[in-house]
PDB file of N, CA and C in Angstrom:
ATOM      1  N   UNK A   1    -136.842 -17.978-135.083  1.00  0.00           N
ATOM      2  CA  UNK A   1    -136.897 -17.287-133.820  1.00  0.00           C
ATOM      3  C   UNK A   1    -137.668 -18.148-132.831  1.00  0.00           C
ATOM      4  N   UNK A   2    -137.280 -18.233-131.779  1.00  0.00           N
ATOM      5  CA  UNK A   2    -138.110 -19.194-131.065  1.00  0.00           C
ATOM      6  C   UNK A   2    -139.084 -18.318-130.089  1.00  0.00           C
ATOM      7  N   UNK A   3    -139.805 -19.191-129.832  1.00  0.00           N
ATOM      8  CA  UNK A   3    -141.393 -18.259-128.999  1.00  0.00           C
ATOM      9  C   UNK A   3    -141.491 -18.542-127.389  1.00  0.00           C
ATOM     10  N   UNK A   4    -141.396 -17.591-126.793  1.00  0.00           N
ATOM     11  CA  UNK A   4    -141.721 -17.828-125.360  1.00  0.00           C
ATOM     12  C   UNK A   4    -142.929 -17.667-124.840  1.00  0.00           C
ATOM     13  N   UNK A   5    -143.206 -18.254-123.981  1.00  0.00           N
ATOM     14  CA  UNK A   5    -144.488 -18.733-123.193  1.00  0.00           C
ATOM     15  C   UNK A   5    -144.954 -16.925-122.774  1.00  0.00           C
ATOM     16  N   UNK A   6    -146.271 -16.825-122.590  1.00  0.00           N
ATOM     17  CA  UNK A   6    -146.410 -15.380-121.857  1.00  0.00           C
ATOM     18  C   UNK A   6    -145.801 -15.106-120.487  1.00  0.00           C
ATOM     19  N   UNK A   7    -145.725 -16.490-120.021  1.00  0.00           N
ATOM     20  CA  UNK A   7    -145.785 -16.386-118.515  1.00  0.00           C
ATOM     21  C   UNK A   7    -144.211 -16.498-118.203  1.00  0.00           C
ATOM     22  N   UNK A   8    -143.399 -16.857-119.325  1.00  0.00           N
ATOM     23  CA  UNK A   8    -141.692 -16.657-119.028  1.00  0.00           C
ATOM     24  C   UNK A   8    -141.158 -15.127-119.130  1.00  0.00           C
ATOM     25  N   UNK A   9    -140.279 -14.839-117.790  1.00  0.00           N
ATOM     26  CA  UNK A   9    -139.927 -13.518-118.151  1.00  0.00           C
ATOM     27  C   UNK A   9    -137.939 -13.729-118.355  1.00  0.00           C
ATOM     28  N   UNK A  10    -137.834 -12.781-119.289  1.00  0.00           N
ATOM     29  CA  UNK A  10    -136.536 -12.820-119.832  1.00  0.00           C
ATOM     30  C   UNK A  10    -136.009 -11.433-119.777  1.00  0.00           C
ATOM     31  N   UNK A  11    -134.903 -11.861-118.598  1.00  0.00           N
ATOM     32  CA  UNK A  11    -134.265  -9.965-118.278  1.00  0.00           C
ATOM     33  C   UNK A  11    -132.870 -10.320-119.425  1.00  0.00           C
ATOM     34  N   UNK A  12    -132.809  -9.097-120.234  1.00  0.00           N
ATOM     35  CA  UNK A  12    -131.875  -8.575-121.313  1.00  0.00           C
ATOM     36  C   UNK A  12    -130.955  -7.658-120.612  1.00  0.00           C
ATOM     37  N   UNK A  13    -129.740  -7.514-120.322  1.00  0.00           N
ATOM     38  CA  UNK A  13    -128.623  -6.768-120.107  1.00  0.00           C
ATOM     39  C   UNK A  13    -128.454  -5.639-121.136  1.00  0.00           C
ATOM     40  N   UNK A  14    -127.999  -4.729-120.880  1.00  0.00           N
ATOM     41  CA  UNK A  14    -127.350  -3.578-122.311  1.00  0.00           C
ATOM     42  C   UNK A  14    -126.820  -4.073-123.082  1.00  0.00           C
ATOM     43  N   UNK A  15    -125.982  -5.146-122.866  1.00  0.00           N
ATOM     44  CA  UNK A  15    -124.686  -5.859-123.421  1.00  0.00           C
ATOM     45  C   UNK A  15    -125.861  -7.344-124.172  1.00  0.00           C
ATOM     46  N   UNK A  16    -126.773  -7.282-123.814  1.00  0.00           N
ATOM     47  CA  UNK A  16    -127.511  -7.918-124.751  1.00  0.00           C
ATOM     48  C   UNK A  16    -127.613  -9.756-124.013  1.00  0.00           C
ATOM     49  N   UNK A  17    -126.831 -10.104-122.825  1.00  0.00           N
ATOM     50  CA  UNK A  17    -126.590 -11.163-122.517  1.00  0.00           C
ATOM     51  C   UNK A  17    -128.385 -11.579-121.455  1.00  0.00           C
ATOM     52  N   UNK A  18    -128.780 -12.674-121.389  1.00  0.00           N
ATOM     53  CA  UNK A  18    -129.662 -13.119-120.673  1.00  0.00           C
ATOM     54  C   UNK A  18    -129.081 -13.555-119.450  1.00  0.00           C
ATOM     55  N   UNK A  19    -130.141 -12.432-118.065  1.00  0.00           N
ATOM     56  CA  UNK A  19    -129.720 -12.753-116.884  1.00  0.00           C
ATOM     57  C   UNK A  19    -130.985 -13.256-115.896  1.00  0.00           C
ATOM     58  N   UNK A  20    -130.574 -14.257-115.213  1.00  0.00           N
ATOM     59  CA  UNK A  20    -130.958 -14.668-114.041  1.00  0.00           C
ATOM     60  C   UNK A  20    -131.980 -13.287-113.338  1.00  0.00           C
ATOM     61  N   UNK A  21    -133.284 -14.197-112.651  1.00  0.00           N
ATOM     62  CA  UNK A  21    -133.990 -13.265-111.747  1.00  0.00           C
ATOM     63  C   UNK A  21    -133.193 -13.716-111.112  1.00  0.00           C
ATOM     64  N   UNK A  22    -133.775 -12.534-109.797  1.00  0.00           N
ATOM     65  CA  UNK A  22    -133.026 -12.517-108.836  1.00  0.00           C
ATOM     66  C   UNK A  22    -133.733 -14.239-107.914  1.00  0.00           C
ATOM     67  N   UNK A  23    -132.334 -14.499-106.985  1.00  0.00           N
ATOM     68  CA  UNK A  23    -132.280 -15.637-106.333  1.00  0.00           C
ATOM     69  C   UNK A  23    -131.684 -16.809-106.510  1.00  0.00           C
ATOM     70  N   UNK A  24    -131.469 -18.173-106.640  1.00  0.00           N
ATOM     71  CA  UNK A  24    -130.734 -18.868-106.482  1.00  0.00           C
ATOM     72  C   UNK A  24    -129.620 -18.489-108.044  1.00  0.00           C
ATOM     73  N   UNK A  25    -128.107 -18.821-108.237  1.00  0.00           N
ATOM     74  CA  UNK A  25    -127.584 -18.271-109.185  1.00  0.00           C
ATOM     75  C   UNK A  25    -128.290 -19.877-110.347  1.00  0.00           C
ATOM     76  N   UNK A  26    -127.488 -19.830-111.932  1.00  0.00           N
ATOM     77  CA  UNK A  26    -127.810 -20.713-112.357  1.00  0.00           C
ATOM     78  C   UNK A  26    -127.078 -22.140-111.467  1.00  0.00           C
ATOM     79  N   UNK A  27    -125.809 -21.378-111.043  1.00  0.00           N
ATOM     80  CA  UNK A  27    -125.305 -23.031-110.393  1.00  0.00           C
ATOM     81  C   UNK A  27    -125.606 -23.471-109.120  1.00  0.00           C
ATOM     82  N   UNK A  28    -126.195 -22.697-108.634  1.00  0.00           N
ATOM     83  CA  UNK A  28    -126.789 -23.387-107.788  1.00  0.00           C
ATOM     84  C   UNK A  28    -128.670 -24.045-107.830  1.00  0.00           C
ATOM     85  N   UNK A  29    -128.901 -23.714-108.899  1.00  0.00           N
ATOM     86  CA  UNK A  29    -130.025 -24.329-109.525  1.00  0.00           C
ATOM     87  C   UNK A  29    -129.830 -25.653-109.506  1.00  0.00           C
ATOM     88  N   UNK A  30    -131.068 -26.858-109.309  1.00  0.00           N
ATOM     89  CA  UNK A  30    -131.149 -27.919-110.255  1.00  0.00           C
ATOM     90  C   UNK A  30    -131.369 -27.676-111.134  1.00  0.00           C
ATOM     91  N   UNK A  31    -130.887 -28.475-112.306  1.00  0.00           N
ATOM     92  CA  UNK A  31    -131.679 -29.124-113.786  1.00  0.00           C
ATOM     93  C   UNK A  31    -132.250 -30.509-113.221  1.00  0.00           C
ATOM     94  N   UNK A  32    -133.495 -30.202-113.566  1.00  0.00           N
ATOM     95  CA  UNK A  32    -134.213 -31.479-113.382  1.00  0.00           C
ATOM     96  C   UNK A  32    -134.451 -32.078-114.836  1.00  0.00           C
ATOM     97  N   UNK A  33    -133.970 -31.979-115.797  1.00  0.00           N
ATOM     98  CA  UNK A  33    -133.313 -32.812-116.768  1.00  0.00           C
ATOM     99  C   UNK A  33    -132.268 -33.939-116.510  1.00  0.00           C
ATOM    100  N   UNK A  34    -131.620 -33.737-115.814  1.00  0.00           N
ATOM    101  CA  UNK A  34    -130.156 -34.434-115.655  1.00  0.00           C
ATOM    102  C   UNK A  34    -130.374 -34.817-113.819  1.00  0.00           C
ATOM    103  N   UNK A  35    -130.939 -34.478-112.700  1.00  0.00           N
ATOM    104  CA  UNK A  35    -130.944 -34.618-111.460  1.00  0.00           C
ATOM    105  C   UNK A  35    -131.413 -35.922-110.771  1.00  0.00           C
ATOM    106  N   UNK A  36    -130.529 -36.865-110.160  1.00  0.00           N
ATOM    107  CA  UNK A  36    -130.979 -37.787-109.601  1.00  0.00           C
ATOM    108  C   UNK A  36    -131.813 -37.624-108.703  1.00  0.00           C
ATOM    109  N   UNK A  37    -132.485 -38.561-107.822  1.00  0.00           N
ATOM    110  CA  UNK A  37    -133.341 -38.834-106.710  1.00  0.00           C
ATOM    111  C   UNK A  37    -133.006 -37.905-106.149  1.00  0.00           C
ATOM    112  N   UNK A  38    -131.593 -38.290-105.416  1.00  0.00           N
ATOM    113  CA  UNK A  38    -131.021 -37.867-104.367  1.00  0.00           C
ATOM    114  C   UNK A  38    -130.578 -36.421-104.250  1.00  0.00           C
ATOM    115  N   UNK A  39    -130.492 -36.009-105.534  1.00  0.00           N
ATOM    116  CA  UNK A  39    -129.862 -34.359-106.106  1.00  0.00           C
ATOM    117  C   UNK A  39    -131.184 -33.756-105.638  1.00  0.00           C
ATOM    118  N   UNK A  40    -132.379 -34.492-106.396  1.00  0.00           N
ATOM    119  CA  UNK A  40    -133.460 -33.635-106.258  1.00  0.00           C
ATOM    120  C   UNK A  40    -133.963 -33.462-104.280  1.00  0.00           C
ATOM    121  N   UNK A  41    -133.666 -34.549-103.749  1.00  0.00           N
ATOM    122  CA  UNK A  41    -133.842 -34.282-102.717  1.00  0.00           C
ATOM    123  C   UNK A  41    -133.750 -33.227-101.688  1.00  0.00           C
ATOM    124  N   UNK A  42    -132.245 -32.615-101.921  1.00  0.00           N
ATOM    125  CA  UNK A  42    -132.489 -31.578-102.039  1.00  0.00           C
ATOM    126  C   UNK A  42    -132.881 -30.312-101.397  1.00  0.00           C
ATOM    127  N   UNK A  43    -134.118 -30.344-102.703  1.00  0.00           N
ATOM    128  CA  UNK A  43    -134.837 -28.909-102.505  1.00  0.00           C
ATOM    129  C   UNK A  43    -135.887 -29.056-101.410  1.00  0.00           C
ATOM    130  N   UNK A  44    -136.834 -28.002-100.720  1.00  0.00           N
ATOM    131  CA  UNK A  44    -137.495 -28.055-100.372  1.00  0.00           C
ATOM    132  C   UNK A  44    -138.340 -28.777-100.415  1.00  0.00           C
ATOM    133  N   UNK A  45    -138.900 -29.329 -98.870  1.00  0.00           N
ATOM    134  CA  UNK A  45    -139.965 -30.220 -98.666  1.00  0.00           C
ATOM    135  C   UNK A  45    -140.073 -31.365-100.088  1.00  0.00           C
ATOM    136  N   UNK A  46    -139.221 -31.817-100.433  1.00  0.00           N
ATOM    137  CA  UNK A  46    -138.698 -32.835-101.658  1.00  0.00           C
ATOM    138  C   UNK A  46    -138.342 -33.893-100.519  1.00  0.00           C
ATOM    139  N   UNK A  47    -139.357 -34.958-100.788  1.00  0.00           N
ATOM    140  CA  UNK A  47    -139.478 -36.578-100.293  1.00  0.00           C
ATOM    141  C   UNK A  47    -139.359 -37.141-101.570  1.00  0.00           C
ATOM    142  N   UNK A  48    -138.912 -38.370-100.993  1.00  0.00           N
ATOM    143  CA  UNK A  48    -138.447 -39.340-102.421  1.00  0.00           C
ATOM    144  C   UNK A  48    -139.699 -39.867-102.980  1.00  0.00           C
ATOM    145  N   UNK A  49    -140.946 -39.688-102.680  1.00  0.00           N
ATOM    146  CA  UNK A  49    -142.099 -40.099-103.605  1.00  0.00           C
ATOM    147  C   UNK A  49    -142.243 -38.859-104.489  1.00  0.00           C
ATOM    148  N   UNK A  50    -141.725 -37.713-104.099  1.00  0.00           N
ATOM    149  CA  UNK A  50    -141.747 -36.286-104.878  1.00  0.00           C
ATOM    150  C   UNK A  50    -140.404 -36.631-106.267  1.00  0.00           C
ATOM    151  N   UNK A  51    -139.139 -36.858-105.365  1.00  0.00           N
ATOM    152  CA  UNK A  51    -138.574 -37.193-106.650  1.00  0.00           C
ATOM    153  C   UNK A  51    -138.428 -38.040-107.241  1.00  0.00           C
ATOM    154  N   UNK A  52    -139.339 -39.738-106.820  1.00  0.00           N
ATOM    155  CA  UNK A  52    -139.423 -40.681-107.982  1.00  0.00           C
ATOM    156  C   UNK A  52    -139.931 -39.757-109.008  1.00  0.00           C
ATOM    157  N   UNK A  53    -141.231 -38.998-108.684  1.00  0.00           N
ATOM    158  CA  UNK A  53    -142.058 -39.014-109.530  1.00  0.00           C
ATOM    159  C   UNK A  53    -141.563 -38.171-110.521  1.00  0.00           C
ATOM    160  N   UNK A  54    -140.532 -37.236-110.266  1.00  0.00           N
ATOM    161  CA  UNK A  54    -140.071 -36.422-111.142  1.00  0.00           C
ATOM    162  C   UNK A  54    -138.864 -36.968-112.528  1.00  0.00           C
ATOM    163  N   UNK A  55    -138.307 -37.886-111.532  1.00  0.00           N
ATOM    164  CA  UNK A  55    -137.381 -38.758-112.515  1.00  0.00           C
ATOM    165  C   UNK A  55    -138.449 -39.870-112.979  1.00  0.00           C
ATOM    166  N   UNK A  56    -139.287 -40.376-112.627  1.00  0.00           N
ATOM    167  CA  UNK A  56    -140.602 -41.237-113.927  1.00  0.00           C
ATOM    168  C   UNK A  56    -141.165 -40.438-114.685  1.00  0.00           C
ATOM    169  N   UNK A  57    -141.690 -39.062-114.610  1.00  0.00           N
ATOM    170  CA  UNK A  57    -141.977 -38.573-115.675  1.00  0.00           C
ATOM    171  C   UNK A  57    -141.028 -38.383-116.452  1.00  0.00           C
ATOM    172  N   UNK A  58    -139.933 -38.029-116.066  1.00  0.00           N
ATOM    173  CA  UNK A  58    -138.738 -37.721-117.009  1.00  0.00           C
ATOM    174  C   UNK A  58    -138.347 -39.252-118.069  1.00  0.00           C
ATOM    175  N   UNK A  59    -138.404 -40.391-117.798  1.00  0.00           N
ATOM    176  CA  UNK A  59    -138.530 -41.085-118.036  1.00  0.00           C
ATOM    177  C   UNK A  59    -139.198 -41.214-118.858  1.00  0.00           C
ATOM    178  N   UNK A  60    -140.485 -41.169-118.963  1.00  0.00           N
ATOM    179  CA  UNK A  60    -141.476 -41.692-119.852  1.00  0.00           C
ATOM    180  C   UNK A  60    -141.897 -40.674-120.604  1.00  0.00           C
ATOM    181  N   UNK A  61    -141.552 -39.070-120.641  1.00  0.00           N
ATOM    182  CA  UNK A  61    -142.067 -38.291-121.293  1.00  0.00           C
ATOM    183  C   UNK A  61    -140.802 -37.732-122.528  1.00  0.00           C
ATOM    184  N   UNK A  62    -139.350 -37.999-121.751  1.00  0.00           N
ATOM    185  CA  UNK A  62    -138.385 -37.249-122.241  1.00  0.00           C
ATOM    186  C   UNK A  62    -137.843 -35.951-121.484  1.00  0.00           C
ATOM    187  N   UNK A  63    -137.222 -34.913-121.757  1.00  0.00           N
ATOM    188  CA  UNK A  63    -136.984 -34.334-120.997  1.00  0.00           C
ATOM    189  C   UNK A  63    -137.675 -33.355-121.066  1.00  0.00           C
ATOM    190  N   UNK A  64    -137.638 -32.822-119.919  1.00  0.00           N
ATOM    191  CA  UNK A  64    -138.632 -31.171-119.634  1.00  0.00           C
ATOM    192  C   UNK A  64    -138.412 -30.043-120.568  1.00  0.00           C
ATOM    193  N   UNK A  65    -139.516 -29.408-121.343  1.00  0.00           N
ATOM    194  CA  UNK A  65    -139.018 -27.951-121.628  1.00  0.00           C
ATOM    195  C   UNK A  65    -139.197 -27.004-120.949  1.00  0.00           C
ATOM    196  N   UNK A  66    -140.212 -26.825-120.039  1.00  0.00           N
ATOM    197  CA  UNK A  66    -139.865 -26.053-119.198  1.00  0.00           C
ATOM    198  C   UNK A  66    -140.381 -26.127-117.430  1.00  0.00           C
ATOM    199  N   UNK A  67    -139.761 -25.574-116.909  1.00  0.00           N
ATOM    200  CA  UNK A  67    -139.957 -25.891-115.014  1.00  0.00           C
ATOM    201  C   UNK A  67    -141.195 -25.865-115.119  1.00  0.00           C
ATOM    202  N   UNK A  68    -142.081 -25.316-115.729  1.00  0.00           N
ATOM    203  CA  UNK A  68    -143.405 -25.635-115.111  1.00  0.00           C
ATOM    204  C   UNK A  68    -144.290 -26.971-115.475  1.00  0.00           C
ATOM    205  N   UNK A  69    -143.595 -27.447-115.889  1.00  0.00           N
ATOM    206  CA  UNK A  69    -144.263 -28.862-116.600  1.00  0.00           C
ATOM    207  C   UNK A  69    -144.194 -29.704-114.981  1.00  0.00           C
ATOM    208  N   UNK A  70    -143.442 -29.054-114.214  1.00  0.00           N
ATOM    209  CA  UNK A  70    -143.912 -29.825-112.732  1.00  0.00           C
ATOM    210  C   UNK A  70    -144.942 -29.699-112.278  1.00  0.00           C
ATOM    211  N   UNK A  71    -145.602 -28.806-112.382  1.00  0.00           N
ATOM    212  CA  UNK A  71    -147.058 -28.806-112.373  1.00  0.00           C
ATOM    213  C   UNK A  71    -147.382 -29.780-112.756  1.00  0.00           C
ATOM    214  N   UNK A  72    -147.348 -30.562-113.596  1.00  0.00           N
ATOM    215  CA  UNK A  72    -148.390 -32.022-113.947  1.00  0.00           C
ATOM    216  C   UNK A  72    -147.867 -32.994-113.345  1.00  0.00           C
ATOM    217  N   UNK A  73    -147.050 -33.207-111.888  1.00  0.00           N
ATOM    218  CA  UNK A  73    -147.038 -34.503-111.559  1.00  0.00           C
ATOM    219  C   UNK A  73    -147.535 -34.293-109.964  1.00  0.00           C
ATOM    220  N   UNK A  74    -148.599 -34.849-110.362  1.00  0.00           N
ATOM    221  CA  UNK A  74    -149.336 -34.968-109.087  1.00  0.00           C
ATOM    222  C   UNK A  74    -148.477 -35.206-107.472  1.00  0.00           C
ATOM    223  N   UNK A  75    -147.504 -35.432-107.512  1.00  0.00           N
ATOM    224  CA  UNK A  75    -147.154 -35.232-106.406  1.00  0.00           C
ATOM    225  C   UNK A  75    -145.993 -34.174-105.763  1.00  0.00           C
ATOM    226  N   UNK A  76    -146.004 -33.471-106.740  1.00  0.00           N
ATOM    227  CA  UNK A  76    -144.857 -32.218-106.898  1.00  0.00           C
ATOM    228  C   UNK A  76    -145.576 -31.358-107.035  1.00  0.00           C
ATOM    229  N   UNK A  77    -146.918 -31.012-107.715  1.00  0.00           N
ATOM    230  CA  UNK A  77    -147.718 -29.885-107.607  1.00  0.00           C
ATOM    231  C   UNK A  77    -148.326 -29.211-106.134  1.00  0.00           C
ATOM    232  N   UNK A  78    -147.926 -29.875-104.664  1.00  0.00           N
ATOM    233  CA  UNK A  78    -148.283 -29.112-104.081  1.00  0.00           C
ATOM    234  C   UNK A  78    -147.301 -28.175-103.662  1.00  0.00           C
ATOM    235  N   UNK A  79    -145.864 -28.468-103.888  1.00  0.00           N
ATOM    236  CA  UNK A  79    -144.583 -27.656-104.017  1.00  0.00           C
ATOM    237  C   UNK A  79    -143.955 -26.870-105.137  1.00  0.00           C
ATOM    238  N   UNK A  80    -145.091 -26.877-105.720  1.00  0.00           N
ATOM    239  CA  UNK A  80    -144.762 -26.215-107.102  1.00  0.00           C
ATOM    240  C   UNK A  80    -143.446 -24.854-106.988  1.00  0.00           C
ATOM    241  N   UNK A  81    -144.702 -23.998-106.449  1.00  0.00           N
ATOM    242  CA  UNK A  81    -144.249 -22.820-106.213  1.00  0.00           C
ATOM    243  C   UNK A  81    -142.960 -23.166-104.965  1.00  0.00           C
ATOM    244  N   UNK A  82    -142.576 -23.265-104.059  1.00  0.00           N
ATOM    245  CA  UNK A  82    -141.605 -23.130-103.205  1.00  0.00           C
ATOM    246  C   UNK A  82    -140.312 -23.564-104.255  1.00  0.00           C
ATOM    247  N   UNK A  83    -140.606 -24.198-104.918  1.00  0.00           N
ATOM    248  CA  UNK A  83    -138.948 -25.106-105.861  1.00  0.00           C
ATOM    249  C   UNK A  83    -138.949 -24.093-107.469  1.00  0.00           C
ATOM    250  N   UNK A  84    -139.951 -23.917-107.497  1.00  0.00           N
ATOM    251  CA  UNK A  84    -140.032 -23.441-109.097  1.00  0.00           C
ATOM    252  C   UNK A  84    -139.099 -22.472-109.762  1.00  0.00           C
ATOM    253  N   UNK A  85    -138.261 -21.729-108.711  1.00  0.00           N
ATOM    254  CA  UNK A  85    -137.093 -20.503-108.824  1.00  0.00           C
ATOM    255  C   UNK A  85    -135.818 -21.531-108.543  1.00  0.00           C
ATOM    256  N   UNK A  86    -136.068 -22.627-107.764  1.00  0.00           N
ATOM    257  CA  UNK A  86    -134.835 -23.551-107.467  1.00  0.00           C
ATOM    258  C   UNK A  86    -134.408 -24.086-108.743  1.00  0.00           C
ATOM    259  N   UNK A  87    -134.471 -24.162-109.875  1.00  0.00           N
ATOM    260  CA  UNK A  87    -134.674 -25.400-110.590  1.00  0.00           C
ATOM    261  C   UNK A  87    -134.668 -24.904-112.032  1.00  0.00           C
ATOM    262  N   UNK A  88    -133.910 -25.574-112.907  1.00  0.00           N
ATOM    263  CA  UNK A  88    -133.741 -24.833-114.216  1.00  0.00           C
ATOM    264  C   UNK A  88    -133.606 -26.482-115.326  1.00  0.00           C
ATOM    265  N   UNK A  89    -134.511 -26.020-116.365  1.00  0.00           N
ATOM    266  CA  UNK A  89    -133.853 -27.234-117.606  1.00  0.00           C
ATOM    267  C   UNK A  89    -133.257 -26.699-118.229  1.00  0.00           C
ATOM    268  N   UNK A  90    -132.050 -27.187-118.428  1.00  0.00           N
ATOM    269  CA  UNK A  90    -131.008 -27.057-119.754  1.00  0.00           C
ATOM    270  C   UNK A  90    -130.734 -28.596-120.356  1.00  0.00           C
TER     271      UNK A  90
END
């Protein structure tokens, strides 16, 4: 069984399927797993020193497990919150 974070919330349907909070759908989400520079550009107040830094961590760490691991790159943490509903790893 796998374990979720306290701070992830997971809405369950009757039908048992996992749905989206409300706001951007999944396709219109990034994955910042897979998102170039330029994809990431983008989102809000996203400058390209915001998304080197997101594609170098990705780089050197592997890929994200979850959106909040943007929090640790110092130059994306002051946009944390405005992108953090934008943006999905798969």
């Amino acid at each position: 069984m796998a374990r979720i974070a306290k701070s992830t919330l997971v809405f369950i349907s009757l039908l048992g399927a996992a749905m989206m909070p409300r706001g951007a759908s999944a396709a219109d989400k990034v994955n910042i797993n897979t998102a170039s520079e330029q994809e990431l550009m983008k989102l809000p107040d996203m400058n390209e020193a915001r998304a080197k830094g997101i594609v170098g961590y990705r780089k050197s760490t592997g890929e994200f497990i979850q959106v909040d691991e943007l929090e640790l790159i110092p130059q994306v943490k002051p946009i944390y919150k405005q992108i953090k509903d934008l943006v999905v790893v798969e």
